[in-house]
C-alpha atoms as a PDB file:
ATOM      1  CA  UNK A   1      12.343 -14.038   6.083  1.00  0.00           C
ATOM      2  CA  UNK A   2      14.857 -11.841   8.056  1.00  0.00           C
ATOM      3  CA  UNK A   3      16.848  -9.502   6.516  1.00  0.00           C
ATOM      4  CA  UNK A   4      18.833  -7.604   8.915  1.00  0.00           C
ATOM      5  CA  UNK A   5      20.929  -4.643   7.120  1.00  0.00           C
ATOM      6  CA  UNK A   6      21.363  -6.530   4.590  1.00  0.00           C
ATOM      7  CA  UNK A   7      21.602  -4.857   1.005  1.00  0.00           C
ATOM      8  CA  UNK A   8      19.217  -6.853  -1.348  1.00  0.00           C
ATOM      9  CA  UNK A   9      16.861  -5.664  -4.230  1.00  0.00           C
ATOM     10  CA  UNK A  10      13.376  -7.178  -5.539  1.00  0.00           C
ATOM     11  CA  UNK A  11      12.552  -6.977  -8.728  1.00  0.00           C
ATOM     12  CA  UNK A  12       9.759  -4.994 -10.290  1.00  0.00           C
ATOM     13  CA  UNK A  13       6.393  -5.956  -8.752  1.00  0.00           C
ATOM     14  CA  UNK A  14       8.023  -9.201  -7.640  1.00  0.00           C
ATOM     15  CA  UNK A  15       6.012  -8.373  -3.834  1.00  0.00           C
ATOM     16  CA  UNK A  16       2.054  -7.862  -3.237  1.00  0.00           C
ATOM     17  CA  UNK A  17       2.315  -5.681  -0.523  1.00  0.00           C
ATOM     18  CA  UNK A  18      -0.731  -5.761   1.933  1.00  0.00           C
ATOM     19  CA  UNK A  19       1.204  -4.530   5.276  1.00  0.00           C
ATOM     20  CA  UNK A  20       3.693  -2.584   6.460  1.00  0.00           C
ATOM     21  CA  UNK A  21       4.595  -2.442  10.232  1.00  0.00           C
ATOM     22  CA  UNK A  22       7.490  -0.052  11.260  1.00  0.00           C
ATOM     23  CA  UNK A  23       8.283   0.124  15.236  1.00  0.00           C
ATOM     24  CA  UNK A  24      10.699   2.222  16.479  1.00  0.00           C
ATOM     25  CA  UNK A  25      12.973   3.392  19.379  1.00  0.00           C
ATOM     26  CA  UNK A  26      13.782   6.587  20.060  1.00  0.00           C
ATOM     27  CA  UNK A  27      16.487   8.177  21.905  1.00  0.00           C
ATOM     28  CA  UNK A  28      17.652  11.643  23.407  1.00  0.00           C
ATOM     29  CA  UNK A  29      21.064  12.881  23.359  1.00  0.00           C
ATOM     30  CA  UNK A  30      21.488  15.580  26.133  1.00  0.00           C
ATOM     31  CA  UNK A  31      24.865  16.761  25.134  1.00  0.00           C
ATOM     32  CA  UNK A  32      24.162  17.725  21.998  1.00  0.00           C
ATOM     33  CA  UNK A  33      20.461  17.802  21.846  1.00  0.00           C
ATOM     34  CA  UNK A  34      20.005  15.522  18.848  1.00  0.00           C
ATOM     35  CA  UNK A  35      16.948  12.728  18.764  1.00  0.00           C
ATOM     36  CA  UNK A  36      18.501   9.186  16.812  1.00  0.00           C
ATOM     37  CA  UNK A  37      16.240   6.277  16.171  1.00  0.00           C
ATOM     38  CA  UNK A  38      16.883   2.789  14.305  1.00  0.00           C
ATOM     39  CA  UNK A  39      13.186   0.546  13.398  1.00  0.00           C
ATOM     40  CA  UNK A  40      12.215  -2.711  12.317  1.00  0.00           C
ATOM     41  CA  UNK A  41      10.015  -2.711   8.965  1.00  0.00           C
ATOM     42  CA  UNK A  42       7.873  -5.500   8.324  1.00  0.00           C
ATOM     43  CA  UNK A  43       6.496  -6.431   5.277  1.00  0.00           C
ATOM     44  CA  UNK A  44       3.168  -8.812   4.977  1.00  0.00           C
ATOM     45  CA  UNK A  45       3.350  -9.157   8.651  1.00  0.00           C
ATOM     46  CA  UNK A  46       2.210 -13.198   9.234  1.00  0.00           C
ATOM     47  CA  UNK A  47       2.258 -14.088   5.448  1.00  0.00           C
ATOM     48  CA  UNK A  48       4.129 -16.635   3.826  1.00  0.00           C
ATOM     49  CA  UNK A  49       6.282 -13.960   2.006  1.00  0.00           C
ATOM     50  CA  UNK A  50       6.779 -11.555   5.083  1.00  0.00           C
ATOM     51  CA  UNK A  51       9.962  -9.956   4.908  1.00  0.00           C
ATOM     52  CA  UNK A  52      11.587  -8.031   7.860  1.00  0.00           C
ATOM     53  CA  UNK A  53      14.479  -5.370   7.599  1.00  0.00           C
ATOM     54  CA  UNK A  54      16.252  -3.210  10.099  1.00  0.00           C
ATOM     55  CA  UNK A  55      16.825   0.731   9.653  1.00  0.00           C
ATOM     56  CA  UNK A  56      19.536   1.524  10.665  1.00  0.00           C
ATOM     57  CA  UNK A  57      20.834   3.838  13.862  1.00  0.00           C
ATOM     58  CA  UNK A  58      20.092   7.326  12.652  1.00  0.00           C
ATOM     59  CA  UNK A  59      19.607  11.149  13.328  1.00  0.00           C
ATOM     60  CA  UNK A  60      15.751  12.135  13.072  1.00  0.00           C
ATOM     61  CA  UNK A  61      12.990  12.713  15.247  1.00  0.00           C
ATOM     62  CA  UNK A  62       8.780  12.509  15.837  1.00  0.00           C
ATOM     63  CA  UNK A  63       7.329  10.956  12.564  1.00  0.00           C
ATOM     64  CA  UNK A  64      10.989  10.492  10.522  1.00  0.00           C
ATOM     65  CA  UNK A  65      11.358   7.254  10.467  1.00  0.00           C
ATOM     66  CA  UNK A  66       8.006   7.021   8.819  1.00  0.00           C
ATOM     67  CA  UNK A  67       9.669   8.838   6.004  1.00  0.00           C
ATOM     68  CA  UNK A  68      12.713   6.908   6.282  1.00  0.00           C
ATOM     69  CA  UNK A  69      11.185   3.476   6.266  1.00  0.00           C
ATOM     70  CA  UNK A  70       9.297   4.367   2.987  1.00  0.00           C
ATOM     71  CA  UNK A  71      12.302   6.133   1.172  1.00  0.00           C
ATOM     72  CA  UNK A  72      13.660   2.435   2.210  1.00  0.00           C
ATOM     73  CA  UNK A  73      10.925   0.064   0.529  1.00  0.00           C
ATOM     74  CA  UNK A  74      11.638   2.323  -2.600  1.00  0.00           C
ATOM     75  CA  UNK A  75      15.470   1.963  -2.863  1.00  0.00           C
ATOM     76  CA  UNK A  76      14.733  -1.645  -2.259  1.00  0.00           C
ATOM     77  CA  UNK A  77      12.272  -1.824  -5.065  1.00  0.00           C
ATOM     78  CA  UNK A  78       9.265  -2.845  -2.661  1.00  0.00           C
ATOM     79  CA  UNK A  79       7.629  -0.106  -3.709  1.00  0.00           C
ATOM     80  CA  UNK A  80       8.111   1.488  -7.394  1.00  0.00           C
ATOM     81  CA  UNK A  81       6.461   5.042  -7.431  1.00  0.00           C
ATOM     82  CA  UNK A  82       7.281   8.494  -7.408  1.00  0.00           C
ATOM     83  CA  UNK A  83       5.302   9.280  -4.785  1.00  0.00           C
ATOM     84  CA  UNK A  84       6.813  10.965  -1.532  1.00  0.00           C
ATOM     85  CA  UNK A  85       3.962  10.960   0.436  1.00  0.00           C
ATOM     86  CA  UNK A  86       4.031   7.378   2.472  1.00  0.00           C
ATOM     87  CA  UNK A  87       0.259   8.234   3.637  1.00  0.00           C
ATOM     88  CA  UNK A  88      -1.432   8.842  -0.005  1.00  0.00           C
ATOM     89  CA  UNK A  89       0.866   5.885  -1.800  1.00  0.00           C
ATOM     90  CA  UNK A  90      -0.685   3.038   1.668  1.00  0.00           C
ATOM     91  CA  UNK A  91      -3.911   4.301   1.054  1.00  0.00           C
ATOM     92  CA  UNK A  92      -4.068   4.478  -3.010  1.00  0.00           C
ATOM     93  CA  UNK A  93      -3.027   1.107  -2.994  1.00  0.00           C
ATOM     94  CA  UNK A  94      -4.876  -0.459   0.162  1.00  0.00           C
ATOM     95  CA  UNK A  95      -2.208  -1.033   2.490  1.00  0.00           C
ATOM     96  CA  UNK A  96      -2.345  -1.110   5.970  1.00  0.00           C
ATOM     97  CA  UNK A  97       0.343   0.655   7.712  1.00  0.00           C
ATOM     98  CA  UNK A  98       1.076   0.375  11.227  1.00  0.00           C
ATOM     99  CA  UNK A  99       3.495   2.627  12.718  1.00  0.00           C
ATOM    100  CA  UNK A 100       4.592   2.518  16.701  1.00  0.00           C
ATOM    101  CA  UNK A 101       7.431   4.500  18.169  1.00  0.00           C
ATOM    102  CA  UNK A 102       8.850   4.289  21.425  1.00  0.00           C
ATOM    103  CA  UNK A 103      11.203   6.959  23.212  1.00  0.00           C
ATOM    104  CA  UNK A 104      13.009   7.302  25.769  1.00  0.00           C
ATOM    105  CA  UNK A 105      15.549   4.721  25.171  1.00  0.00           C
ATOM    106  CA  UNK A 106      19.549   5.487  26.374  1.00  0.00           C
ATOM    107  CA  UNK A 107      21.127   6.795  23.437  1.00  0.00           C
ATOM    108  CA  UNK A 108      24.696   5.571  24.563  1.00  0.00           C
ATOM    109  CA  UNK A 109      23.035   1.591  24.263  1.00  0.00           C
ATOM    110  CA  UNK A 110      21.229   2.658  21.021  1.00  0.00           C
ATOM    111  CA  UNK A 111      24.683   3.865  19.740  1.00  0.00           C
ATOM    112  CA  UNK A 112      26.277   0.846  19.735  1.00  0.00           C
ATOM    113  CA  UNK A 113      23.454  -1.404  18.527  1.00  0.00           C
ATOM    114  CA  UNK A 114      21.975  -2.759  21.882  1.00  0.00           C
END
């Protein structure tokens, strides 16, 4: 299922979660010197429940989307926890978490969502 910025809320352990893939671009701004990304999350990548959302276009840089991308499962109610580590929380409940991040793209195409 694709879910692309769409606002949507599961209900308390509604999802088994076994994966999470996040990729992301990254981009540069010169002029101000600012780093942006936006990422795909996938959830149960190749299962019959996989669900896919989009982060959006956003300031951060090196591993922040990782952080991003896990504050999202949460306020989606993917994940209930208190936990703020995204690292302890995948491995205390045997997820496996891929991350991938690419840079380098032009900031004024990852501005307006190309």
């Amino acid at each position: 299922m694709w879910l692309c910025n769409a606002s949507f809320k599961i209900r308390k352990n509604a999802m088994k979660i076994k994966t999470i893939d996040v990729l992301a671009r990254e981009c540069f701004d010169a002029s101000n010197g600012n780093s942006y990304f936006d990422a795909i999350v996938t959830v149960n990548l190749g299962l019959k429940n996989e669900l896919m959302f989009r982060l959006p276009f956003q300031y951060g840089y090196e591993g922040h989307y990782k952080d991003c991308a896990f504050e999202t499962l949460k306020n989606k109610g993917l994940i209930v926890t208190d936990e703020t580590m995204f690292g302890s929380y995948y491995k205390d409940n045997n997820i496996v978490a891929r991350h991938s991040k690419k840079a380098g793209y032009n900031y004024q195409a990852m501005r307006v969502g190309k």
